[in-house]
C-alpha atoms as a PDB file:
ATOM      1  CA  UNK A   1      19.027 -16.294 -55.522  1.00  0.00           C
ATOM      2  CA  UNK A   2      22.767 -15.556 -56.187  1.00  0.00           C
ATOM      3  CA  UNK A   3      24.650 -15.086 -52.527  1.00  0.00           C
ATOM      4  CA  UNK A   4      25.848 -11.588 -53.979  1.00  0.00           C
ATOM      5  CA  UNK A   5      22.094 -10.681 -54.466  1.00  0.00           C
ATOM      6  CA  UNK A   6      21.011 -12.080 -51.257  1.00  0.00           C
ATOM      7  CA  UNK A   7      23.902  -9.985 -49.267  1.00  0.00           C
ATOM      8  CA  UNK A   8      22.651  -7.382 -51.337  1.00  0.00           C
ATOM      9  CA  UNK A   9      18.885  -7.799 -50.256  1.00  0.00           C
ATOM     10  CA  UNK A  10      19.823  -8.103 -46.672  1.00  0.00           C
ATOM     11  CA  UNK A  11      22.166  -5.117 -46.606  1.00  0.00           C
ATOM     12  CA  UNK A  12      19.074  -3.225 -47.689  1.00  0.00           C
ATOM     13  CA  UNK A  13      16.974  -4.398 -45.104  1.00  0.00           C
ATOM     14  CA  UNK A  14      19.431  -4.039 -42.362  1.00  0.00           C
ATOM     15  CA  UNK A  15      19.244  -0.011 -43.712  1.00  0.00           C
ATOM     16  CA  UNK A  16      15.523  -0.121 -43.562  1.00  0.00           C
ATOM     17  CA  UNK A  17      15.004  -1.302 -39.996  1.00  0.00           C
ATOM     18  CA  UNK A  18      18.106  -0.237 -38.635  1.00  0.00           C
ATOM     19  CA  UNK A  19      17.120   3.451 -37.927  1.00  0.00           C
ATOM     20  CA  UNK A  20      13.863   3.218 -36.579  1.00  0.00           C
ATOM     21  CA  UNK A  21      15.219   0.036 -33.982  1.00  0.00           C
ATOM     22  CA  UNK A  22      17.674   2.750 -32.860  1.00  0.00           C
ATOM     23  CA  UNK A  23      15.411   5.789 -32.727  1.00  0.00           C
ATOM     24  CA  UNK A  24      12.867   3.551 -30.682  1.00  0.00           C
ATOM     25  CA  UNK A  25      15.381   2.503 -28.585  1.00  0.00           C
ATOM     26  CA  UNK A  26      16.882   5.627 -27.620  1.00  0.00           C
ATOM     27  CA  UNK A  27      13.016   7.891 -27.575  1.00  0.00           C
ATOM     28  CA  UNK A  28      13.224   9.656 -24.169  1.00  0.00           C
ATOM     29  CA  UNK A  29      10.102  10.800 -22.538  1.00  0.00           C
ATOM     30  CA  UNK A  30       9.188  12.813 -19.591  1.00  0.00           C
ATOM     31  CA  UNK A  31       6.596  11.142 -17.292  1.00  0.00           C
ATOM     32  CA  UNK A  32       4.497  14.192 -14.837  1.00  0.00           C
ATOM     33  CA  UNK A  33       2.560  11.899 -12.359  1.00  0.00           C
ATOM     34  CA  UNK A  34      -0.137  13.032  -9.902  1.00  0.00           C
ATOM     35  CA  UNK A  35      -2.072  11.162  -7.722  1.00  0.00           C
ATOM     36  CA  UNK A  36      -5.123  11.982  -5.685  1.00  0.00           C
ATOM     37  CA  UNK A  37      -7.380  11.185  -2.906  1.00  0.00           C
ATOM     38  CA  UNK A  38     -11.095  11.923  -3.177  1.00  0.00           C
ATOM     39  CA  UNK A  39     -12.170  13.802  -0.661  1.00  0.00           C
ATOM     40  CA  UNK A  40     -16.163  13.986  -1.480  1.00  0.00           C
ATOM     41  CA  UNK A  41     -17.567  11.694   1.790  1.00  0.00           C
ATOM     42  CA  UNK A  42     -20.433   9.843  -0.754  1.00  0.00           C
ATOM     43  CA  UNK A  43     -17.570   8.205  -2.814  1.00  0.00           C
ATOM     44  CA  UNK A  44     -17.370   5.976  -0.320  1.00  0.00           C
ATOM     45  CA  UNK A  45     -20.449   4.388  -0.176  1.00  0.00           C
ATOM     46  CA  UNK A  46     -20.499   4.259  -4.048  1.00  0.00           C
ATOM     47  CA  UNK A  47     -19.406   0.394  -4.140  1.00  0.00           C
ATOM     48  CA  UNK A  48     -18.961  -2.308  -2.126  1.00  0.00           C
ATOM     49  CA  UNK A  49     -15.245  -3.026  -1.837  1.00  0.00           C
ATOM     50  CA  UNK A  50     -13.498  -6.813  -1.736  1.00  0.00           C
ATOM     51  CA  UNK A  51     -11.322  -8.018   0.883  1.00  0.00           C
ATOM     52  CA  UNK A  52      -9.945 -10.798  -0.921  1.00  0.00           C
ATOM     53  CA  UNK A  53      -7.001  -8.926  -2.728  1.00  0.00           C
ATOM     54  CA  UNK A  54      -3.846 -10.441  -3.787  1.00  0.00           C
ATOM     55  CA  UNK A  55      -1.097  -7.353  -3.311  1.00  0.00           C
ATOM     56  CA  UNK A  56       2.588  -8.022  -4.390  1.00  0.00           C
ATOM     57  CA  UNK A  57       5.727  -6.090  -6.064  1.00  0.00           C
ATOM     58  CA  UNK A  58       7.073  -7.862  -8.943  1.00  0.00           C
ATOM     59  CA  UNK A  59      11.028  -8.415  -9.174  1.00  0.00           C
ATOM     60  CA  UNK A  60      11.701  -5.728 -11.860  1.00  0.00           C
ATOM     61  CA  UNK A  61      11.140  -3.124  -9.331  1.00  0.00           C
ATOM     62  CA  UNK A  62      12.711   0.298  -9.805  1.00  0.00           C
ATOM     63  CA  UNK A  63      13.099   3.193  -6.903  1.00  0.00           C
ATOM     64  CA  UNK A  64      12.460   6.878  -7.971  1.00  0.00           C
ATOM     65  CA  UNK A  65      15.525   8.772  -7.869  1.00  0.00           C
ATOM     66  CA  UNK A  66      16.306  11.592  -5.623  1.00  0.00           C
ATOM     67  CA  UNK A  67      15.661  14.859  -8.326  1.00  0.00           C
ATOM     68  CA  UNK A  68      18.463  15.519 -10.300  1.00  0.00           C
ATOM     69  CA  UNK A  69      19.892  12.221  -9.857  1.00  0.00           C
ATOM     70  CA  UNK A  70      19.999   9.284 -12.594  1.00  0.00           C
ATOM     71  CA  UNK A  71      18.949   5.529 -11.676  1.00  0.00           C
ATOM     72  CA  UNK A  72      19.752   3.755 -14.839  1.00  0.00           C
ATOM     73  CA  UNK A  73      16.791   4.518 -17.339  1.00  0.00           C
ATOM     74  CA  UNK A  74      15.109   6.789 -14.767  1.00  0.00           C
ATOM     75  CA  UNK A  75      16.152  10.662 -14.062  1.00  0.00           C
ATOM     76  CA  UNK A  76      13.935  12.399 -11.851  1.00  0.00           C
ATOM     77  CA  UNK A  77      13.436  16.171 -12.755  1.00  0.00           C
ATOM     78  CA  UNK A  78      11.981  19.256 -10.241  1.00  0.00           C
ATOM     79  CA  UNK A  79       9.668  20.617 -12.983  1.00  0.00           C
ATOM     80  CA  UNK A  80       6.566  19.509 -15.192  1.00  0.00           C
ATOM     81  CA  UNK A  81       5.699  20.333 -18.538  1.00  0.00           C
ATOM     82  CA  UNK A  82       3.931  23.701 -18.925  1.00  0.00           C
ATOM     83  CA  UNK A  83       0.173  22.235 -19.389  1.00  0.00           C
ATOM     84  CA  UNK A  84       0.224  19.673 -16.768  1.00  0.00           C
ATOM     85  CA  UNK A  85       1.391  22.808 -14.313  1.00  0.00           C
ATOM     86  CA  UNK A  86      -1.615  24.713 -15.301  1.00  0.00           C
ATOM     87  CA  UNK A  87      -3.955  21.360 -14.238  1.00  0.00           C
ATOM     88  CA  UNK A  88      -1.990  20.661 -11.127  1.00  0.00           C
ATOM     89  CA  UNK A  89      -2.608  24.638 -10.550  1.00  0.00           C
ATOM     90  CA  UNK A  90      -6.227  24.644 -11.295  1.00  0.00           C
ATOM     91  CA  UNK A  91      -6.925  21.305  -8.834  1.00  0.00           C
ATOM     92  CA  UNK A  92      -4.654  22.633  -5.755  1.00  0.00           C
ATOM     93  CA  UNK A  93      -7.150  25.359  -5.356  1.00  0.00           C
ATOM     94  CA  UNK A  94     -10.032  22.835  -5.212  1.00  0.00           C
ATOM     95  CA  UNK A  95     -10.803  21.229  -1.818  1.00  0.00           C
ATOM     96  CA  UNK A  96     -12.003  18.258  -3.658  1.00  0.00           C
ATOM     97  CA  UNK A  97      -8.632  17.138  -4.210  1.00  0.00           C
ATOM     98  CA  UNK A  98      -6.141  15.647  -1.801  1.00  0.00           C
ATOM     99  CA  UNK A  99      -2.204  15.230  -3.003  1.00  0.00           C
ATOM    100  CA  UNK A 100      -0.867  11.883  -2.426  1.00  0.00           C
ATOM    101  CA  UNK A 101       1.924  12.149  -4.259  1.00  0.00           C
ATOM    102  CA  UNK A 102       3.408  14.011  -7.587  1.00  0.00           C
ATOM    103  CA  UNK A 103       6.777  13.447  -9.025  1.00  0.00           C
ATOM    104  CA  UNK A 104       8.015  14.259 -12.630  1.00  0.00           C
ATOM    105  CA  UNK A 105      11.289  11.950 -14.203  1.00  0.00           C
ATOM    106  CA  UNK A 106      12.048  11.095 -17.473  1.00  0.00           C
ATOM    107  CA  UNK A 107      13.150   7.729 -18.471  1.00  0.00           C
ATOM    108  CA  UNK A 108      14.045   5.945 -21.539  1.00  0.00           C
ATOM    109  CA  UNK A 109      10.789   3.863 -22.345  1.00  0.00           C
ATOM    110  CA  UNK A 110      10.809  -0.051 -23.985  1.00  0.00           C
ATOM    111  CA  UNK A 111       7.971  -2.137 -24.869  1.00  0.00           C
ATOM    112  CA  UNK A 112       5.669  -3.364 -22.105  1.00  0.00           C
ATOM    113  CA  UNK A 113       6.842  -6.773 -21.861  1.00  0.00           C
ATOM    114  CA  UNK A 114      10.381  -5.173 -20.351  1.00  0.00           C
ATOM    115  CA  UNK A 115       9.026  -2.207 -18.839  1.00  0.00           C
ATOM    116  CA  UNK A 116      10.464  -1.769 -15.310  1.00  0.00           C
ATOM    117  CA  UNK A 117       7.350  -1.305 -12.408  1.00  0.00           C
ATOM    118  CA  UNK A 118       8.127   1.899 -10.880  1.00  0.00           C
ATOM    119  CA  UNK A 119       7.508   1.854  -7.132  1.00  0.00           C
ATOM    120  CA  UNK A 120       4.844   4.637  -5.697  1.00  0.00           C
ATOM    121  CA  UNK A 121       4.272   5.622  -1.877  1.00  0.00           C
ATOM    122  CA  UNK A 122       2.610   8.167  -0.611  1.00  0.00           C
ATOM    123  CA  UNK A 123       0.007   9.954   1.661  1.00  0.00           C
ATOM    124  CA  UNK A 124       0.120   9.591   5.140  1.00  0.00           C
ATOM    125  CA  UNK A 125       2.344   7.051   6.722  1.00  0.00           C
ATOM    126  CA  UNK A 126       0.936   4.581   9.117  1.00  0.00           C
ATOM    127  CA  UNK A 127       3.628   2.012  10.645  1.00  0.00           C
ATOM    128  CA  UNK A 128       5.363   0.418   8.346  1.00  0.00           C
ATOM    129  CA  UNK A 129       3.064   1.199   5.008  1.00  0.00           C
ATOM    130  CA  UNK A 130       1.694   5.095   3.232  1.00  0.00           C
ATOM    131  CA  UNK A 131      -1.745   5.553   2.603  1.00  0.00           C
ATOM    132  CA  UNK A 132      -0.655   4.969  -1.496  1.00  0.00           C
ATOM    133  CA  UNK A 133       1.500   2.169  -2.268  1.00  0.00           C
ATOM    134  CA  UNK A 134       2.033  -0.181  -5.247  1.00  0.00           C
ATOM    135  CA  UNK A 135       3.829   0.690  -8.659  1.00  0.00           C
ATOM    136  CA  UNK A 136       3.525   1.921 -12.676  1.00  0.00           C
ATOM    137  CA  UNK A 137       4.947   0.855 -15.479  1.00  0.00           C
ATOM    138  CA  UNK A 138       5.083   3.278 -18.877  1.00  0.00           C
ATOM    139  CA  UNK A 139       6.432   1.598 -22.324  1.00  0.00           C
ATOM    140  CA  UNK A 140       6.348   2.218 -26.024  1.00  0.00           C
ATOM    141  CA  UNK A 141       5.310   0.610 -28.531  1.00  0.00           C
ATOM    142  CA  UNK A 142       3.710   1.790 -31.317  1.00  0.00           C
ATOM    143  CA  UNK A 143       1.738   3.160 -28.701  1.00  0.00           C
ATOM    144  CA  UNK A 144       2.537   5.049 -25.474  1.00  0.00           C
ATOM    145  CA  UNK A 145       1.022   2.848 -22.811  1.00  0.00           C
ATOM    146  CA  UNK A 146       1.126   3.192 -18.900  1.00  0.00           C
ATOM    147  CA  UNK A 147      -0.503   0.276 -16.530  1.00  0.00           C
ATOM    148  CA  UNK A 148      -1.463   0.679 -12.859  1.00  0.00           C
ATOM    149  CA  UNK A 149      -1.499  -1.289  -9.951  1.00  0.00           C
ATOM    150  CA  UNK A 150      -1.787   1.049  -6.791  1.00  0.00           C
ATOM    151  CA  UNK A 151      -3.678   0.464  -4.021  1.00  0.00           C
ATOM    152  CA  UNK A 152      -4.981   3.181  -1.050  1.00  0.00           C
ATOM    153  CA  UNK A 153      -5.443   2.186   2.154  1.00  0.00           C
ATOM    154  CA  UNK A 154      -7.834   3.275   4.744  1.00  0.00           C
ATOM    155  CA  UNK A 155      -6.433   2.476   7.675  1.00  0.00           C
ATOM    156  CA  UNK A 156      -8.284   2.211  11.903  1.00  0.00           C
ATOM    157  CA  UNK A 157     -10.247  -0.392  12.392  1.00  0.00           C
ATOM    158  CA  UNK A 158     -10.611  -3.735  11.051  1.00  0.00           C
ATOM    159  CA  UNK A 159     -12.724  -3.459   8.183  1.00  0.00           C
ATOM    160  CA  UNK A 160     -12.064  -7.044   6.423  1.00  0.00           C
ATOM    161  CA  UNK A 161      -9.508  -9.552   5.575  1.00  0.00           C
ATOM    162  CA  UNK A 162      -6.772  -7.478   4.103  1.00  0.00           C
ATOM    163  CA  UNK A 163      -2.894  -7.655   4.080  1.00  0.00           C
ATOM    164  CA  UNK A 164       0.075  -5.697   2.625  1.00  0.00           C
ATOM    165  CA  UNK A 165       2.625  -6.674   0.907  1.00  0.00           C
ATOM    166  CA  UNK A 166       5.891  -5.053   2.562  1.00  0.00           C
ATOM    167  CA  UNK A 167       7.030  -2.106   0.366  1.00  0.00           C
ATOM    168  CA  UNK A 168      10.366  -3.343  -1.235  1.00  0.00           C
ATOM    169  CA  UNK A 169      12.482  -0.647  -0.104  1.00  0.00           C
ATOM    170  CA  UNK A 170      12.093   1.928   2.757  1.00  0.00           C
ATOM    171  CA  UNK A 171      12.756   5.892   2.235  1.00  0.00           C
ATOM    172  CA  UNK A 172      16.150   6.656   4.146  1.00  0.00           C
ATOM    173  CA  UNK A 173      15.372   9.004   7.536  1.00  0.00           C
ATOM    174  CA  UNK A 174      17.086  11.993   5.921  1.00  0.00           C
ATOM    175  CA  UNK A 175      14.951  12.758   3.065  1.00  0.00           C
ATOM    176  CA  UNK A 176      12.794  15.476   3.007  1.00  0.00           C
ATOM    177  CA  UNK A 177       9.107  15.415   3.365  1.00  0.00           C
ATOM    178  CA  UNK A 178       7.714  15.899   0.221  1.00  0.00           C
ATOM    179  CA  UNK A 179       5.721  19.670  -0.275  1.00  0.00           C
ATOM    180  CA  UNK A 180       1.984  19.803   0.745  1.00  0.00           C
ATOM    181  CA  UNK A 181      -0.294  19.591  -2.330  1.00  0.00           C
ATOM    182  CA  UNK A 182      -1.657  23.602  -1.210  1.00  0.00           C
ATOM    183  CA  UNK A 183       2.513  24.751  -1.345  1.00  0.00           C
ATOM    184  CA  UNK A 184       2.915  24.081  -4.346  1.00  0.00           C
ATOM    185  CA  UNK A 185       2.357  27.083  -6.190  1.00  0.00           C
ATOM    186  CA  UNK A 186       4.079  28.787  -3.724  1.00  0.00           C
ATOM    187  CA  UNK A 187       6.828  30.411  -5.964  1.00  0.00           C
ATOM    188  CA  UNK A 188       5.750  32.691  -8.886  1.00  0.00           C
ATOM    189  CA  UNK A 189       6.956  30.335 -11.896  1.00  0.00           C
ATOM    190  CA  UNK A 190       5.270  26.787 -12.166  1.00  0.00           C
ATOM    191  CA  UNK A 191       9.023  25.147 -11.306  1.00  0.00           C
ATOM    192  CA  UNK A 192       7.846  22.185  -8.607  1.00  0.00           C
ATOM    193  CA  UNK A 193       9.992  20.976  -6.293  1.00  0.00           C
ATOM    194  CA  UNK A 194       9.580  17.787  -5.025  1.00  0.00           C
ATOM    195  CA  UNK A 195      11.002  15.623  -2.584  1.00  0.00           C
ATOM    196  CA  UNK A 196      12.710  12.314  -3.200  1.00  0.00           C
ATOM    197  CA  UNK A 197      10.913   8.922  -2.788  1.00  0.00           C
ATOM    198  CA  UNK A 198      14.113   6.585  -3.231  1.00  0.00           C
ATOM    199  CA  UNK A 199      16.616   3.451  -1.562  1.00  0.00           C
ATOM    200  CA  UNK A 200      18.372   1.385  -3.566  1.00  0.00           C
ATOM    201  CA  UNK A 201      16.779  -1.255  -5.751  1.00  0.00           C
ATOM    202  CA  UNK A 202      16.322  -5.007  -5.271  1.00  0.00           C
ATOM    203  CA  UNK A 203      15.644  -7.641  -7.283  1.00  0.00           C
ATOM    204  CA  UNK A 204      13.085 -10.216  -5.104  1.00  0.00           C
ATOM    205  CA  UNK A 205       9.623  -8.856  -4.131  1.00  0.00           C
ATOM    206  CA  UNK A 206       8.982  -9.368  -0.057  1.00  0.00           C
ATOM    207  CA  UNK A 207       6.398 -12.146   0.958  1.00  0.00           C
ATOM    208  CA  UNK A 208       3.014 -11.131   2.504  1.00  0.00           C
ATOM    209  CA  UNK A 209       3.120 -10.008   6.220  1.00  0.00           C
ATOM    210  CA  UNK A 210       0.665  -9.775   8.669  1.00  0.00           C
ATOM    211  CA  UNK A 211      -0.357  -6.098   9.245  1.00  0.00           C
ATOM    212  CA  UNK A 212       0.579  -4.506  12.491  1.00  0.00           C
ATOM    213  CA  UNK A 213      -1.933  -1.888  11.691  1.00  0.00           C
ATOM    214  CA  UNK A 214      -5.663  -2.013  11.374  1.00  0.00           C
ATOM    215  CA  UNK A 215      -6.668  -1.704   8.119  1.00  0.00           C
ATOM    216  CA  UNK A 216     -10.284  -0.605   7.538  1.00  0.00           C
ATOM    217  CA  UNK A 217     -10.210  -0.871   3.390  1.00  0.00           C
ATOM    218  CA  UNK A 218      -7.901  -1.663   0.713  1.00  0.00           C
ATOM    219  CA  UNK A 219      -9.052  -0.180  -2.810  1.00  0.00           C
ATOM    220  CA  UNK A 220      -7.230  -0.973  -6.009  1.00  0.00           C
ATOM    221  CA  UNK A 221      -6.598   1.003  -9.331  1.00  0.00           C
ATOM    222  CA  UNK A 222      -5.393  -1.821 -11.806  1.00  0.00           C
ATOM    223  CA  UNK A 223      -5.643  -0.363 -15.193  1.00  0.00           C
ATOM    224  CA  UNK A 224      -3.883  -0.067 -18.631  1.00  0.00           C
ATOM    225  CA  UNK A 225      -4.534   2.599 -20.980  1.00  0.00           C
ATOM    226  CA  UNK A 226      -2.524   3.731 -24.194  1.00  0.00           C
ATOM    227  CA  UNK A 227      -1.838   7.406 -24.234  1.00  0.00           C
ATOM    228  CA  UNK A 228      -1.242  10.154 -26.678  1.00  0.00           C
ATOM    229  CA  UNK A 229       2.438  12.258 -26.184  1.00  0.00           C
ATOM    230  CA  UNK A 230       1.639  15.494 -24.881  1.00  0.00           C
ATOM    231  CA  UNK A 231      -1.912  15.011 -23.447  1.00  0.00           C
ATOM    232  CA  UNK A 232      -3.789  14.974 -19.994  1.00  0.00           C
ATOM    233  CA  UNK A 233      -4.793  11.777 -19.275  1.00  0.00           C
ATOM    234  CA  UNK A 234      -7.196  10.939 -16.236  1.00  0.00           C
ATOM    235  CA  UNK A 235      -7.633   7.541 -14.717  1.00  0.00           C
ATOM    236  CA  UNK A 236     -10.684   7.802 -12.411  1.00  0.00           C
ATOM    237  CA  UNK A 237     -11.688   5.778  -9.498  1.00  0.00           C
ATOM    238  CA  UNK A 238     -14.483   6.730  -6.800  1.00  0.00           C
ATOM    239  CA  UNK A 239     -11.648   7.122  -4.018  1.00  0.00           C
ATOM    240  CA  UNK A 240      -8.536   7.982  -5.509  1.00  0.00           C
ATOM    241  CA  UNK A 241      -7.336   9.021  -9.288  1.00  0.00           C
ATOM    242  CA  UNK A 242      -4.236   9.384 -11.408  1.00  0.00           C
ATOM    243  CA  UNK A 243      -3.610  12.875 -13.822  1.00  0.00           C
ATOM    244  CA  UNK A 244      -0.964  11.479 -15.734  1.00  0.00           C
ATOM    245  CA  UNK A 245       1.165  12.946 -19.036  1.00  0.00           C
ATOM    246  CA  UNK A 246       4.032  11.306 -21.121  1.00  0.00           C
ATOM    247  CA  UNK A 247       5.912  14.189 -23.156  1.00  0.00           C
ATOM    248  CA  UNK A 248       8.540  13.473 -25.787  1.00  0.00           C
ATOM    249  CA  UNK A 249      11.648  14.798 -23.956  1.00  0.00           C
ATOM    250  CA  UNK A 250      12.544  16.571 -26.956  1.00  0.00           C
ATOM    251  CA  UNK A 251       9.853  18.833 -26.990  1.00  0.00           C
ATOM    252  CA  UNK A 252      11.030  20.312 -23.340  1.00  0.00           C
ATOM    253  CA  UNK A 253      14.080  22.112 -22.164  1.00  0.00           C
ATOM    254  CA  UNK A 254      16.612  19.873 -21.018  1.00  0.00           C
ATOM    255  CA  UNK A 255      17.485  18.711 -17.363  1.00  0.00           C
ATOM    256  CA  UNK A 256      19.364  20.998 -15.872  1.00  0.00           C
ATOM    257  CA  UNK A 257      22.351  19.139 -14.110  1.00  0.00           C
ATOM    258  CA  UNK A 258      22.548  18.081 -10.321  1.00  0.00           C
ATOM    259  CA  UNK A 259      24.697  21.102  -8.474  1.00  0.00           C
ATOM    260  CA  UNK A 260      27.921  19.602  -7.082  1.00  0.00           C
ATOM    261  CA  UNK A 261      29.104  19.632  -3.824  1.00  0.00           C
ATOM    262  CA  UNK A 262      32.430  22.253  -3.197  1.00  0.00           C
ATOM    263  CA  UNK A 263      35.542  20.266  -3.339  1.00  0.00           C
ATOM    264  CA  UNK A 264      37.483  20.846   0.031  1.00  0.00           C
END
């Protein structure tokens, strides 16, 4: 092949490949993230539970944003996208359901191999630790996929041979508590409010510590499953599950911006 034609031939190509490696790149998606205790009693004796559990944060570790505030790839928004409001609606009047925590962001989503492991905490504190801990990660392929690894704590009373891994980052003292899962429907639209789970980032995950706090059970949700833009998705456990939806950002209003404090 002449060098003309093979410039040719790879001029071509690079025209081919070139827009879809920038529209992948630069696909935006809104993440709406709930998760839930069980509160029926008999899902607790539904297995037997192991002790032997190896917990840990990995280094690519990334803090949720306070809402309406951008972390690099990660912007955390105060509202959800219409039909995962109308589930979140329809499970707040159930007493079935306990909120452990529910944020919305939207972040700009790579392949799973790069995806960043988004830190989660919440439910009750106890010490040092929250009922929920652990972390997500959500990428793109040619699939939307999101992976798992939370674990919920039961804590009083020695139950086994469990540890913690210390949470990477600690909430600063004057963030607000985040709304209980009954408030909030409070206001007449489905606009939720929620309060910010974030410190800065770090790059090293903490070593095990010994727990200063009984710990009666440690169960763990470590799952990956592809999803479907713009559906419900449900990952189930007997103690604890995850409603989770991935929207293309596109297809919902944009982010309002961050008011601005007065200027003196």
């Amino acid at each position: 092949m002449s060098t003309l034609r093979l410039k040719i031939t790879l001029g071509l190509l690079l025209i081919l490949v070139l827009p879809v490696t920038v529209s992948a790149k630069e696909r935006e998606f809104q993440i709406d993230l709930l998760v839930y205790a069980n509160n029926d009693p008999s899902a607790a004796f539904s297995e037997n539970w192991p002790d032997n559990l190896r917990l840990r944060y990995p280094s690519n570790w990334r803090a949720l944003p306070p809402v309406g505030s951008t972390d690099r790839e990660i912007t955390r928004v105060a509202t959800v996208a219409p039909e995962f409001a109308k589930t979140l609606k329809s499970m707040s009047l159930s007493s079935r359901y306990r909120k452990l925590i529910q944020a919305s962001w939207r972040q700009t989503l790579t392949k799973r191999s790069r995806a960043p492991a988004i830190v989660i905490q919440g439910g009750d504190p106890s010490g040092e630790h929250f009922e929920l801990e652990g972390y997500i990660k959500v990428a793109v392929e040619r699939y939307l996929y999101i992976s798992t690894d939370l674990w919920f704590t039961r804590f009083g009373g020695n139950g086994g041979n469990y540890y913690l891994p210390m949470p990477p980052y600690k909430p600063g003292a004057n963030e607000p508590v985040e709304p209980d899962f009954d408030s909030l429907f409070a206001a007449d639209d489905l606009d939720i409010e929620q309060g910010p789970d974030t410190a800065d980032s770090g790059t090293a995950s903490p070593a095990p510590v010994a727990n200063a706090t009984p710990i009666n059970r440690i169960v763990v949700m470590n799952q990956e499953r592809r999803l479907r833009s713009g559906e419900l998705h449900f990952l189930d456990h007997p103690l604890f599950g995850v409603l989770v939806m991935i929207s293309n950002a596109d297809d919902l209003p944009p982010v309002e911006a961050a008011p601005q404090e007065p200027t003196p």
